[in-house]
Structures are given as structure tokens and as C-alpha cells.
N, C-alpha and C. Protein backbone atom coordinates (compact mmCIF):
# COMPACT_ATOMS: atom_id res chain seq x y z
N UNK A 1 0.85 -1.19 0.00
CA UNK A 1 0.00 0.00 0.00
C UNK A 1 0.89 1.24 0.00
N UNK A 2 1.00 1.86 -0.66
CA UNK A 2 1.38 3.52 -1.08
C UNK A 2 0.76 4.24 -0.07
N UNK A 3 1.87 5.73 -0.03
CA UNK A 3 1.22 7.02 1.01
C UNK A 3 0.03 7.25 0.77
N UNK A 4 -0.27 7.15 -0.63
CA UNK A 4 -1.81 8.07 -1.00
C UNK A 4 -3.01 7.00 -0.55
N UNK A 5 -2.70 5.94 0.09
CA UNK A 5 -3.69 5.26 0.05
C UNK A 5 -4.18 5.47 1.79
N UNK A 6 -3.33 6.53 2.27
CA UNK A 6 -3.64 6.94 3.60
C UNK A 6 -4.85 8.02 3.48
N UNK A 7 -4.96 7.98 2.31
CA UNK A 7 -5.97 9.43 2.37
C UNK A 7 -7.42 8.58 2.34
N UNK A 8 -8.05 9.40 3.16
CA UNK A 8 -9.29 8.42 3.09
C UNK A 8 -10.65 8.32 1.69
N UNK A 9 -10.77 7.49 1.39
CA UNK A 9 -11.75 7.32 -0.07
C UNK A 9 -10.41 7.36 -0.99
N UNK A 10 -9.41 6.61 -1.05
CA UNK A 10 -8.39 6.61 -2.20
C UNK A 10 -8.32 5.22 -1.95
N UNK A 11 -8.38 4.80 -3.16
CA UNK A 11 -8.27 2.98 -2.58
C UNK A 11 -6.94 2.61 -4.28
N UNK A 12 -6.71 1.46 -4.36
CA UNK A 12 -5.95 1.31 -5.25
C UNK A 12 -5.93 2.03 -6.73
N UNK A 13 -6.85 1.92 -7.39
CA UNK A 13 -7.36 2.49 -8.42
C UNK A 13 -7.00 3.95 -8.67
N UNK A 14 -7.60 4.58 -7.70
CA UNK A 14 -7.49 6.11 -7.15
C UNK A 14 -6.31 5.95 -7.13
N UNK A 15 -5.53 5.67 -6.33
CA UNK A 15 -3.84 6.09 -5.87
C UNK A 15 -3.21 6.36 -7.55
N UNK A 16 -3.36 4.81 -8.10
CA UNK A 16 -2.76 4.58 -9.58
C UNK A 16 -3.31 6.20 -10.64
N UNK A 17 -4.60 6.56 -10.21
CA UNK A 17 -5.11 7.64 -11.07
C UNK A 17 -3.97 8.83 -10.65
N UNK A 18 -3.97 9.28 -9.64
CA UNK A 18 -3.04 10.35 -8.50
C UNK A 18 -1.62 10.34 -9.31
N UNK A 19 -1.16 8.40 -9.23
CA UNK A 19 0.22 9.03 -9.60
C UNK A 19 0.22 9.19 -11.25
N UNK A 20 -0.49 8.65 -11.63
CA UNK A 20 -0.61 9.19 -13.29
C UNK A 20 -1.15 10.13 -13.27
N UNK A 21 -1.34 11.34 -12.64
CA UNK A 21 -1.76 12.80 -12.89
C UNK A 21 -0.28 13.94 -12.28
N UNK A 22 0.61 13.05 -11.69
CA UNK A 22 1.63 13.54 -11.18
C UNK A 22 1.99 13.89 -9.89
N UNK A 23 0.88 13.05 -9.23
CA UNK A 23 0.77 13.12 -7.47
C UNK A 23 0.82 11.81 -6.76
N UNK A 24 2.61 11.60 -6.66
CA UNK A 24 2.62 10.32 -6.01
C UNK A 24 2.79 10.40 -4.36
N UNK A 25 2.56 11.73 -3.76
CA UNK A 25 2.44 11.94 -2.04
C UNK A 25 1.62 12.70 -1.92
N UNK A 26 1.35 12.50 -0.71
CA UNK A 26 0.49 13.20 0.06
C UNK A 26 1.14 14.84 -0.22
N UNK A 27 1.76 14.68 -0.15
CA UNK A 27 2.15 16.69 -0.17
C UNK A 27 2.25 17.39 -1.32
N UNK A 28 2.20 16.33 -2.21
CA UNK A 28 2.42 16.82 -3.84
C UNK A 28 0.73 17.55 -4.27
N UNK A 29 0.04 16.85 -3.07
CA UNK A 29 -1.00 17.36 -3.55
C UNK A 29 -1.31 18.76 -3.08
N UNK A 30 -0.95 19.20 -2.11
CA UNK A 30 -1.54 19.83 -1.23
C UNK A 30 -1.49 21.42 -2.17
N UNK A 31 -2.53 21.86 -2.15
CA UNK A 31 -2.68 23.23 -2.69
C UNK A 31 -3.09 22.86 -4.49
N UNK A 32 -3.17 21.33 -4.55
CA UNK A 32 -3.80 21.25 -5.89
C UNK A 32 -5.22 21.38 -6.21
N UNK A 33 -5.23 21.93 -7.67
CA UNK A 33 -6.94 22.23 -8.08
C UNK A 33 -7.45 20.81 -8.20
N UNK A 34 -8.89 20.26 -7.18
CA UNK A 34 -9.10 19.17 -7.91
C UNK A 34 -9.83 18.99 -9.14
N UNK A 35 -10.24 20.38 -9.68
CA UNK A 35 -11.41 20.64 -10.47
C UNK A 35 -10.62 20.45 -11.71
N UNK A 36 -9.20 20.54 -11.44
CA UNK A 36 -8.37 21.09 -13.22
C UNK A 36 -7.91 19.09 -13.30
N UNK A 37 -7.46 18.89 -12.00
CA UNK A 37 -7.14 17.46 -11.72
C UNK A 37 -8.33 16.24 -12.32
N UNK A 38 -9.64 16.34 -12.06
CA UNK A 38 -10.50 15.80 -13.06
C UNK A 38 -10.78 15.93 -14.20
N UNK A 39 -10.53 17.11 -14.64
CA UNK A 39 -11.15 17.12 -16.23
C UNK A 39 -9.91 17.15 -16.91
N UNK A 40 -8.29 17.01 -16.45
CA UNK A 40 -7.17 16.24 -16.93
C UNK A 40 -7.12 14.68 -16.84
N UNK A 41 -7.71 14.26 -15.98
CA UNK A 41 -7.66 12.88 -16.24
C UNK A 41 -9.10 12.07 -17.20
N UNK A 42 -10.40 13.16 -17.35
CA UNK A 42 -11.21 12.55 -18.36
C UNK A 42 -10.48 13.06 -19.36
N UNK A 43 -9.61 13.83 -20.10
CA UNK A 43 -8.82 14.13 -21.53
C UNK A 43 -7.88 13.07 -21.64
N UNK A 44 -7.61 13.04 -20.44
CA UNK A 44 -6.11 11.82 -20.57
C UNK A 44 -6.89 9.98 -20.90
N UNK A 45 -8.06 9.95 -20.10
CA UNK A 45 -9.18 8.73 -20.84
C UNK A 45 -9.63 8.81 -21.84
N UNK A 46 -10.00 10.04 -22.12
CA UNK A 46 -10.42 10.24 -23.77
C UNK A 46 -12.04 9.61 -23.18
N UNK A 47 -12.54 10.12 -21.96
CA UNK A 47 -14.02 8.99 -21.08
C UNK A 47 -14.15 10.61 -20.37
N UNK A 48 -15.85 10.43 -20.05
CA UNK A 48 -16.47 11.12 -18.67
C UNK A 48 -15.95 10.27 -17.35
N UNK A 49 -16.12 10.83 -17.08
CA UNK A 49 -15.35 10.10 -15.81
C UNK A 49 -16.18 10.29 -14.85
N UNK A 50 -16.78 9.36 -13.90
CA UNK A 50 -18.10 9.56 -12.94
C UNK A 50 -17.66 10.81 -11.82
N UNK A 51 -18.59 11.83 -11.50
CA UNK A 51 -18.30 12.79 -10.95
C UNK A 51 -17.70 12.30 -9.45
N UNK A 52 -18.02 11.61 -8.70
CA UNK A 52 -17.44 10.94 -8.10
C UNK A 52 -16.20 10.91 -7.76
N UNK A 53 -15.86 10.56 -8.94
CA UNK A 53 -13.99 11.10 -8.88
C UNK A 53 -13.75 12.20 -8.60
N UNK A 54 -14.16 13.33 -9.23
CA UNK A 54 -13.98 14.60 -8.72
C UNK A 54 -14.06 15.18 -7.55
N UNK A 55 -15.41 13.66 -6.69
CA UNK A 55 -15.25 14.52 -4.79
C UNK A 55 -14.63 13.62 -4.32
N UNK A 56 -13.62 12.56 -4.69
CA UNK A 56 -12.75 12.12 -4.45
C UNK A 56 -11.21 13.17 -4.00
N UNK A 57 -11.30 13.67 -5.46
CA UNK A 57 -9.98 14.65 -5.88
C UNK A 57 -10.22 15.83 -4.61
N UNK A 58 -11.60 16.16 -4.32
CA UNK A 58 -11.39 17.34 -3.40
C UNK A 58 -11.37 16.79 -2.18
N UNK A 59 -11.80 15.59 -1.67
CA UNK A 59 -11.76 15.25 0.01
C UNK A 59 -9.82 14.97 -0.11
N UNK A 60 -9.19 14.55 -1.33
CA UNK A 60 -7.60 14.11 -1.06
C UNK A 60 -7.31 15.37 -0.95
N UNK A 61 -7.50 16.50 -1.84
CA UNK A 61 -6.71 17.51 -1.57
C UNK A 61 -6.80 18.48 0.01
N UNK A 62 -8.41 18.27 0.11
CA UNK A 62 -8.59 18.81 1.34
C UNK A 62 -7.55 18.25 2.61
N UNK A 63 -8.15 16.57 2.56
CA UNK A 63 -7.17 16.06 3.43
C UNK A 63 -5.76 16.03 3.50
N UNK A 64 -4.71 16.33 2.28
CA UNK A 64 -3.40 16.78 2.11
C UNK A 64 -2.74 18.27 3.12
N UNK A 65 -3.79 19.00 2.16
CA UNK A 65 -4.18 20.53 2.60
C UNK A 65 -3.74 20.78 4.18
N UNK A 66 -4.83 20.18 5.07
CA UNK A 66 -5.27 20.39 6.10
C UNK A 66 -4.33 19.84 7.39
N UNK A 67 -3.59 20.45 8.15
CA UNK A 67 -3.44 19.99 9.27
C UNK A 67 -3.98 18.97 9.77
N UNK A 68 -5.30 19.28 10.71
CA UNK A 68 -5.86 18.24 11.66
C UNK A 68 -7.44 18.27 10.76
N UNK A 69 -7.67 17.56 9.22
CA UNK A 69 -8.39 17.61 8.72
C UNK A 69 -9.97 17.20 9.59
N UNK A 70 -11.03 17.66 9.71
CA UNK A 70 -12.54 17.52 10.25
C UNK A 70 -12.93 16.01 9.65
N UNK A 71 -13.28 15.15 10.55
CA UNK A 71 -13.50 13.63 10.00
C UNK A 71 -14.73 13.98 8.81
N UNK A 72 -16.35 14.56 9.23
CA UNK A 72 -16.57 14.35 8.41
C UNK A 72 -16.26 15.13 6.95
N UNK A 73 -15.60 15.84 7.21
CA UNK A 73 -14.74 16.47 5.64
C UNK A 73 -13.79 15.38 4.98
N UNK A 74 -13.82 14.39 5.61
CA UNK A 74 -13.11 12.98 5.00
C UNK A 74 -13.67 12.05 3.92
N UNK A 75 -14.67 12.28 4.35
CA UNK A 75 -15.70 11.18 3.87
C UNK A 75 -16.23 12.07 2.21
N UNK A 76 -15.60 11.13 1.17
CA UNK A 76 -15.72 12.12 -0.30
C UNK A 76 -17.01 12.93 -0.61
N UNK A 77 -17.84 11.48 -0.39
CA UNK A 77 -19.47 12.22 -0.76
C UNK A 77 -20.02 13.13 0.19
N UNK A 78 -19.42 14.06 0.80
CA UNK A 78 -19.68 14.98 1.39
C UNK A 78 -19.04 16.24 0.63
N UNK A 79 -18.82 15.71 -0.54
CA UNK A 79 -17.77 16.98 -1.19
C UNK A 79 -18.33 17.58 -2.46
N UNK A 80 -19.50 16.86 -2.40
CA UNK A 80 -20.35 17.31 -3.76
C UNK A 80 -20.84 18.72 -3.46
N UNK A 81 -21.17 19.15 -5.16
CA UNK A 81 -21.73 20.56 -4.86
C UNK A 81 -20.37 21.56 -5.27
């Protein structure tokens, strides 16, 4: 298991997406757009990509981001909207 898989809602798949977008740590992320971070990886699929991913991309960055991140700000599907 990889650093990124410490982030919570990143499971294998996710991590592999992260480091093929150019974020193989936790800190690489921190201060990244997740909004520019999804719609680079549906160009790079040449696919929509379930939005999903996208409140994925913002609970990792949040949780990178954040010091003593808020549990439920962990949890992705709280990141919609």
C-alpha cells in the first residue's frame, strides 16, 4: 500500500489515477486544483469520468491541505456541490 492510500476514499485504483496525474504523495497534492485534476484525467481517458472522482480529488486535496483535517470532511461524498 502507497502514502496516498492513507488518504481516506483513495483505494488502489485512485492512488494509480493520482500518480498518473503527477501526485505520487500526500504533499504533492496539497494546494492542488481538484477541479483542473478531473477534467485532466477525463482528456487523458479520452471517457467522462463519474463525478465521483472529482469529490474524491477534493476530500484528497482537502485532506493533504489540512493539518488536523474535520473527519466528516473525509468522507468524499460529502464533497459534492
Amino acid at each position: 500500500m502507497g502514502e496516498l492510500r492513507k488518504i481516506p476514499g483513495v483505494g488502489k485504483q485512485t492512488e494509480q489515477d493520482l500518480i498518473r496525474l503527477g501526485y505520487s504523495t500526500i504533499a504533492a497534492l496539497k494546494g492542488a486544483n481538484p477541479e483542473e485534476m478531473y477534467e485532466r484525467d477525463c482528456v487523458e481517458r479520452c471517457v467522462a469520468i463519474d463525478r465521483c472522482q472529482l469529490y474524491v480529488y477534493r476530500c484528497a486535496v482537502y485532506f493533504a491541505s489540512t493539518p488536523n483535517p474535520e473527519p466528516e470532511k473525509c468522507k468524499w461524498w460529502n464533497w459534492k456541490g
